[in-house]
Protein backbone atom coordinates (compact mmCIF):
# COMPACT_ATOMS: atom_id res chain seq x y z
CA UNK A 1 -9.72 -0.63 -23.72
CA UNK A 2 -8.45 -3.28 -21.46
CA UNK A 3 -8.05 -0.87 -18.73
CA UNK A 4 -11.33 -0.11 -19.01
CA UNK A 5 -12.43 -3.41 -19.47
CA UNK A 6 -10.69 -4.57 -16.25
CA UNK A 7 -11.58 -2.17 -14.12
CA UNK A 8 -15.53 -2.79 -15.03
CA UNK A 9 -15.29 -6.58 -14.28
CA UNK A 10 -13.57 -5.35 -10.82
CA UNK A 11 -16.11 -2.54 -10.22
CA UNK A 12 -19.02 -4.85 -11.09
CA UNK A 13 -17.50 -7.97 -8.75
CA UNK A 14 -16.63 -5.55 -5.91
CA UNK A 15 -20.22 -4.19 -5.79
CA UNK A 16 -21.30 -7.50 -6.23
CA UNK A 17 -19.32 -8.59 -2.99
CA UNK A 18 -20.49 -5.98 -1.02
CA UNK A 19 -24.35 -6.50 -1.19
CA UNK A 20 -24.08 -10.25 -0.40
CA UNK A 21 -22.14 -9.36 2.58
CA UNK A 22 -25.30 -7.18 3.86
CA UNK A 23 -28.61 -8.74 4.71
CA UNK A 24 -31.88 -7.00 6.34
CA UNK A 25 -30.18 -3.91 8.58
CA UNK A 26 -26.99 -5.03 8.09
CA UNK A 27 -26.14 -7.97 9.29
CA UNK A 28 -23.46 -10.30 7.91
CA UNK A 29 -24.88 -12.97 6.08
CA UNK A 30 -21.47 -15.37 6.60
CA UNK A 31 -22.12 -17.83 3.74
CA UNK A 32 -22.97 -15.35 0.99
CA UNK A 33 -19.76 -13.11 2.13
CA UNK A 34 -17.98 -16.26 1.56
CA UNK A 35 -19.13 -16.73 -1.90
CA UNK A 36 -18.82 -13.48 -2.58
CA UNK A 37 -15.30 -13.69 -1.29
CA UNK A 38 -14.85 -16.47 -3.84
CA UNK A 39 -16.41 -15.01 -6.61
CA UNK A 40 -13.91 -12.18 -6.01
CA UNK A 41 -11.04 -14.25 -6.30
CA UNK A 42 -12.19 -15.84 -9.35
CA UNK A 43 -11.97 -12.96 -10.95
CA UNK A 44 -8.74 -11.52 -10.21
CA UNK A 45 -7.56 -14.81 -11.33
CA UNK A 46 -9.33 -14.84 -14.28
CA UNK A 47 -8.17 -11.17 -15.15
CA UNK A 48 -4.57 -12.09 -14.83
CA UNK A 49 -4.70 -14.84 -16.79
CA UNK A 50 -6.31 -13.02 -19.37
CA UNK A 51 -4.29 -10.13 -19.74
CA UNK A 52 -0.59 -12.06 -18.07
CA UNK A 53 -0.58 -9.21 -15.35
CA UNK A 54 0.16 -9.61 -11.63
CA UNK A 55 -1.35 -9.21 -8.21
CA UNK A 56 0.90 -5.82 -8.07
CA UNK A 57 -0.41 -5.14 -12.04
CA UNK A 58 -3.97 -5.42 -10.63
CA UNK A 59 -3.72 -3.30 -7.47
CA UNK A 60 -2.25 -0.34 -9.70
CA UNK A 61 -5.18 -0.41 -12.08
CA UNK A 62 -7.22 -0.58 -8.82
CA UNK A 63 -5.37 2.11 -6.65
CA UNK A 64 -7.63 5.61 -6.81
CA UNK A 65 -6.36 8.89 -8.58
CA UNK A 66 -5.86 10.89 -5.60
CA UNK A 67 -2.58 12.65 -5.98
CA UNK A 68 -0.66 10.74 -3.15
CA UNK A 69 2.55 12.89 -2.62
CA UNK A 70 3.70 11.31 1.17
CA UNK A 71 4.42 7.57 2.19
CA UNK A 72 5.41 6.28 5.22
CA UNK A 73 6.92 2.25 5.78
CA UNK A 74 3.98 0.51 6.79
CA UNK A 75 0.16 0.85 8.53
CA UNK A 76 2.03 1.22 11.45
CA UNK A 77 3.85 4.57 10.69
CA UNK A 78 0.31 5.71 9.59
CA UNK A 79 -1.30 5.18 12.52
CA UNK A 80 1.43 6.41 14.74
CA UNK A 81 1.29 9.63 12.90
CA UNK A 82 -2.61 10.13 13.42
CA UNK A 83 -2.21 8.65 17.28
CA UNK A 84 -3.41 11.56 18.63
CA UNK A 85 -6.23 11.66 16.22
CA UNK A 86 -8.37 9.03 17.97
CA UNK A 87 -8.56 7.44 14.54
CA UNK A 88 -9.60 3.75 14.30
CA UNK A 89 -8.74 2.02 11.17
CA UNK A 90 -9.97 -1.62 10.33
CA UNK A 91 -7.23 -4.73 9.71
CA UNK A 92 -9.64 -4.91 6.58
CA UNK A 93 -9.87 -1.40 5.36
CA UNK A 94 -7.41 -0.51 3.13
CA UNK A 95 -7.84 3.00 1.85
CA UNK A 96 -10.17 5.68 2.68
CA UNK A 97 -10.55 9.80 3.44
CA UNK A 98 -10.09 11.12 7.52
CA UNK A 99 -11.55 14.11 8.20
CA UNK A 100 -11.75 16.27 11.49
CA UNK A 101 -7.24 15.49 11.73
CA UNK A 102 -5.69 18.79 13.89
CA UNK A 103 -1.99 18.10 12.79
CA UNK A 104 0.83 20.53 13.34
CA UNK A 105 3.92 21.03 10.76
CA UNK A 106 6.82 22.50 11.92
CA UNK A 107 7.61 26.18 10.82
CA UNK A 108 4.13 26.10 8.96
CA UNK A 109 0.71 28.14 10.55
CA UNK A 110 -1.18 25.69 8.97
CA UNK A 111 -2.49 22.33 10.34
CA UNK A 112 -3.77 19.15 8.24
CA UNK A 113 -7.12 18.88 8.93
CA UNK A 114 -8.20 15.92 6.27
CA UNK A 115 -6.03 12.95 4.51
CA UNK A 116 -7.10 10.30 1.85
CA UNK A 117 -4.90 7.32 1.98
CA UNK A 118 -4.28 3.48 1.21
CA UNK A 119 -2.42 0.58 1.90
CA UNK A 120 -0.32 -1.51 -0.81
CA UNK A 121 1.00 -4.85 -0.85
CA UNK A 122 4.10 -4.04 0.34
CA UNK A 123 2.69 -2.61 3.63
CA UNK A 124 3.80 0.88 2.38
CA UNK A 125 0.71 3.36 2.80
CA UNK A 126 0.61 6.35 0.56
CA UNK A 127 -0.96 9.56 1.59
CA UNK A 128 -2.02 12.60 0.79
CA UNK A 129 -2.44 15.15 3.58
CA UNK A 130 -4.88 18.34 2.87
CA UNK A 131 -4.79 21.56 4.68
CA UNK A 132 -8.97 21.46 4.11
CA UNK A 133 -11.44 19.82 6.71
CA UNK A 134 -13.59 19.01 4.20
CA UNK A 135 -11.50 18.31 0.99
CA UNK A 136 -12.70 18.58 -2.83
CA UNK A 137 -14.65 15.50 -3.78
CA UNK A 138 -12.33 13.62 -6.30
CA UNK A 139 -14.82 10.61 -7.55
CA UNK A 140 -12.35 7.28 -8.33
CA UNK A 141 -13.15 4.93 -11.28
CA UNK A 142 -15.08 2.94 -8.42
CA UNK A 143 -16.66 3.24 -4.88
CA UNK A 144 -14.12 3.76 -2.56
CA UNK A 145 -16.14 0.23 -1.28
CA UNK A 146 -15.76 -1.13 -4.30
CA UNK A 147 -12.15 -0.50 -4.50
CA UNK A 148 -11.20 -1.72 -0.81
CA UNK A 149 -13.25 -4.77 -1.70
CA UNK A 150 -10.58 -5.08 -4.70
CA UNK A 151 -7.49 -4.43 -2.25
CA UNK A 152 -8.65 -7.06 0.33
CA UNK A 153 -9.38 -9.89 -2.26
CA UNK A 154 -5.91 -9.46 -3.69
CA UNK A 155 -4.80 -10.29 -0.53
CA UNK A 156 -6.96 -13.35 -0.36
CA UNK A 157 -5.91 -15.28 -3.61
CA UNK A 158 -4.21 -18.46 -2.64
CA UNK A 159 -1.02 -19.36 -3.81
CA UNK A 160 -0.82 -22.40 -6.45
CA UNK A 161 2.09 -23.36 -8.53
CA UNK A 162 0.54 -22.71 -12.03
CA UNK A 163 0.20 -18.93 -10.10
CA UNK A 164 3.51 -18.56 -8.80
CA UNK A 165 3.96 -16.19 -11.30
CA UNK A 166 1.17 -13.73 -10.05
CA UNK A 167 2.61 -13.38 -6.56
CA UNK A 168 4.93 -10.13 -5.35
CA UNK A 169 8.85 -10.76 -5.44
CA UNK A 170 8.59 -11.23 -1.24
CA UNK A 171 6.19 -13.11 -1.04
CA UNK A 172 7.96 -15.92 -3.64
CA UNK A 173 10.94 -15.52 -1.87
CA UNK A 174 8.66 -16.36 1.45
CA UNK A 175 7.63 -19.43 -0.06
CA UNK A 176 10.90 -20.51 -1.71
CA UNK A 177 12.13 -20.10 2.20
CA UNK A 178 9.31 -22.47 3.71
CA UNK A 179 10.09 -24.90 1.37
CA UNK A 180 13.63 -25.03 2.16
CA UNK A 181 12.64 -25.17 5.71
CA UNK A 182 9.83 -28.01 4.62
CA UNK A 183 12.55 -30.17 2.75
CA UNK A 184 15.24 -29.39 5.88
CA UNK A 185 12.73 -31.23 7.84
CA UNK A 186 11.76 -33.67 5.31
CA UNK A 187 7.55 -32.88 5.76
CA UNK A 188 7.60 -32.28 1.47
CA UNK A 189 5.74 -32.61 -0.66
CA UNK A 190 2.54 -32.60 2.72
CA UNK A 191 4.43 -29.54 3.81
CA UNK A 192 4.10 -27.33 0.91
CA UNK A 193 0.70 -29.04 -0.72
CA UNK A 194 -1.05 -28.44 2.67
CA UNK A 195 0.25 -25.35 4.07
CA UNK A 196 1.48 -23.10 1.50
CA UNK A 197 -1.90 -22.14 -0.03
CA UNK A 198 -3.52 -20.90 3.29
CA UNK A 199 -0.48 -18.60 3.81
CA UNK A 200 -1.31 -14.98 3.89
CA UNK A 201 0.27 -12.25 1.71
CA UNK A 202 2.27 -10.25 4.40
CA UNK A 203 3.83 -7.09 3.50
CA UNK A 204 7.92 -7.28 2.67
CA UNK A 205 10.29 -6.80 5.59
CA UNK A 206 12.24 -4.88 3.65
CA UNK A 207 14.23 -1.58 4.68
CA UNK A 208 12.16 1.19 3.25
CA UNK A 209 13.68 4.64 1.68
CA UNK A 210 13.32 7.92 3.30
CA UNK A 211 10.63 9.41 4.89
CA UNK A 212 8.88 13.07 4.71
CA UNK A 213 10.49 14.90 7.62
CA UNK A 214 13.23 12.57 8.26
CA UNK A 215 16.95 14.16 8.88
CA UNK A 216 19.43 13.11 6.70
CA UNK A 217 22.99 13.90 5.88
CA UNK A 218 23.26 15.56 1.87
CA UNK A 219 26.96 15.95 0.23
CA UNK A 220 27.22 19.29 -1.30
CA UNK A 221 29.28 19.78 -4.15
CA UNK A 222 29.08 23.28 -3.97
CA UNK A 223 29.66 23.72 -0.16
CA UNK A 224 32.43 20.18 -0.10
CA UNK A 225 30.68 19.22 2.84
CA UNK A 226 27.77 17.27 4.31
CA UNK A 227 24.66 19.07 5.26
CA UNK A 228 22.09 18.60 7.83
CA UNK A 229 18.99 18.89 6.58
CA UNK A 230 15.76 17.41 6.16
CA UNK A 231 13.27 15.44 3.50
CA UNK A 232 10.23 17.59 2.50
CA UNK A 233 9.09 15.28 -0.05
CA UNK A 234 8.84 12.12 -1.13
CA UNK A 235 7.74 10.65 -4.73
CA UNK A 236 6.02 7.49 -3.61
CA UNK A 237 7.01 5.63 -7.28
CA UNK A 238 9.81 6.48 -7.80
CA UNK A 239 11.51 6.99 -4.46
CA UNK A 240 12.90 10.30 -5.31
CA UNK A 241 12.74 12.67 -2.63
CA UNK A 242 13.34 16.76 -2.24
CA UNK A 243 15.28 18.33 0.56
CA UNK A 244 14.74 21.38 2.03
CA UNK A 245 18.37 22.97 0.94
CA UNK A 246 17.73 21.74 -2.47
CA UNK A 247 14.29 22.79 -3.06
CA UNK A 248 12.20 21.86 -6.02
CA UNK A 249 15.36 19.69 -7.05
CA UNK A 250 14.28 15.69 -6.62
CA UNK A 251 17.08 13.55 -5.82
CA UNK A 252 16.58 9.56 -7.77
CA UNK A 253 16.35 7.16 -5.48
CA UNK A 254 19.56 5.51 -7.16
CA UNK A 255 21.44 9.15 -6.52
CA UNK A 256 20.68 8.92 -2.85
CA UNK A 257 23.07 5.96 -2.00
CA UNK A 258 26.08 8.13 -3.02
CA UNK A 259 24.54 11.79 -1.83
CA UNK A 260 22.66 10.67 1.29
CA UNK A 261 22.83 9.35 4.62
CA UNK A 262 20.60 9.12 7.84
CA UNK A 263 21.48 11.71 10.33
CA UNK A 264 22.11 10.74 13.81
CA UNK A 265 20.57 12.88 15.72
CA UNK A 266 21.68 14.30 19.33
CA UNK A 267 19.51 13.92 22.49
C-alpha cells in the first residue's frame, strides 16, 4: 500500500512538472518549470519524511521494471560503448529506450540492435541490451517522462541538516570533507550555511566492480591454477558476476576478492 501510495504522489507530481514546463508549441515557460521544480522537491521531501526512507529508497521505488542484466561505471562507459552509435544523450535525461544500435559481440552472429537504460545516483548506469530493433513494449508504473522527471528532482533536493539523513553515504562523506576544509580555513559556520545547500549530488568516485566483457584472472580449485578468462555477466545488485569457464555459476561479489583478479593484458 505505501508503495503504491508513493509511487502515485510521484507519478501525479512528475506529470504535473512536465506540463508546466511546456507552454503553446513547446516552449519553456522558465518560471512555471521552476515551480514545478519546487513542487517536485517538496514532495520527495515530504515522502521521506513520511515513510523515514532515503534519496536511494526513493529512486528504487522509482527505477522501471525492465530486467537490467549489464552495468557499466558511470554515463561515461555508456556512452563510450554506443560512440559509434551517433547517440546523443541529455545531462538531464536519465533513463530511456535506443533503438536503431548495430553492435557487434564477439563470437556471437548476432548484433544489439535496441537497449533501455538509466542512470543511478551513484553514476552507475544499468542496461539492458536486446538483440530486437524494435523491442517488446514493457509499460513502467509511470511515463518513462514521468519517471526521469523523478530521477532529476532527486538530484535537485538541497542538502539541510535536519536531512542529512536522506543523502547517499558519498555524498555525506563529501560534505563532512568541505566542512573540514571550511573549519581548516576558518570561513564556518558562512562556509557551510551558504555553500553547502547549492552543492550538487555528484556520483561516488568510488572504484567500481567488474564489468561485462572485462578479462580477469579466476583461481581454479579444480585446475590449482589461475585462469584467463572473461566476465559474461554481471548482477547489477548484487555485484555477482558469471564467467565464461564457470557458466551459469555466479560468483558473490564478497567471493571475488579471494577468487578474482584483473588480467593484465598483453599489447
Amino acid at each position: 500500500a505505501a508503495l503504491a501510495e508513493g509511487r502515485a504522489m510521484l507519478a501525479a507530481a512528475a506529470a504535473t512538472r512536465e506540463s508546466q514546463q511546456r507552454r503553446g508549441a513547446g516552449e519553456v515557460d522558465r518560471a512555471a518549470a521552476a515551480a514545478a521544480a519546487a513542487g517536485m522537491t517538496e514532495l520527495l521531501l515530504f515522502t521521506c519524511q513520511r515513510w523515514r526512507i532515503t534519496l536511494q529508497d526513493i529512486e528504487a521505488l522509482a527505477l522501471p521494471s525492465w530486467g537490467f542484466d549489464v552495468s557499466f561505471p558511470d554515463r561515461g562507459a555508456w556512452v563510450d560503448y554506443l560512440s559509434e552509435q551517433d547517440t546523443r544523450l541529455s545531462r538531464q535525461q536519465f533513463l530511456g529506450e535506443i533503438q536503431g544500435l548495430k553492435i557487434s559481440l564477439p563470437d556471437v552472429r548476432f548484433h544489439i540492435q535496441s537497449a533501455r537504460w538509466v542512470e543511478l545516483l551513484d553514476g552507475t548506469v544499468l542496461a539492458r541490451l536486446m538483440t530486437d530493433g524494435r523491442p517488446t513494449c514493457v509499460m513502467p508504473w509511470a511515463h518513462p517522462c514521468s519517471i526521469n522527471a523523478v530521477l532529476a528532482g532527486i538530484r535537485e533536493v538541497p542538502w539541510d541538516p535536519d536531512r542529512f539523513w536522506m543523502f547517499p553515504r558519498w555524498h555525506k562523506d563529501r560534505l563532512v570533507f568541505l566542512a573540514w576544509v571550511g573549519s581548516m580555513l576558518r570561513l564556518n559556520p558562512i562556509w557551510i550555511i551558504n555553500m553547502f545547500p547549492f552543492l550538487p549530488m555528484e556520483p561516488q568516485l568510488t572504484a567500481k566492480g567488474f564489468q561485462v566483457g572485462q578479462a580477469v584472472y579466476y583461481r581454479s580449485t579444480t585446475h590449482r591454477r589461475w585462469l584467463q578468462c572473461r566476465v559474461t555477466r554481471v548482477d547489477p545488485i548484487s555485484g555477482s558476476i558469471m564467467l565464461d569457464v564457470k557458466p551459469g555459476c555466479w560468483i558473490s561479489f564478497e567471493e571475488q576478492a579471494e577468487v578474482c583478479k584483473l588480467a593484465r593484458l598483453s599489447t
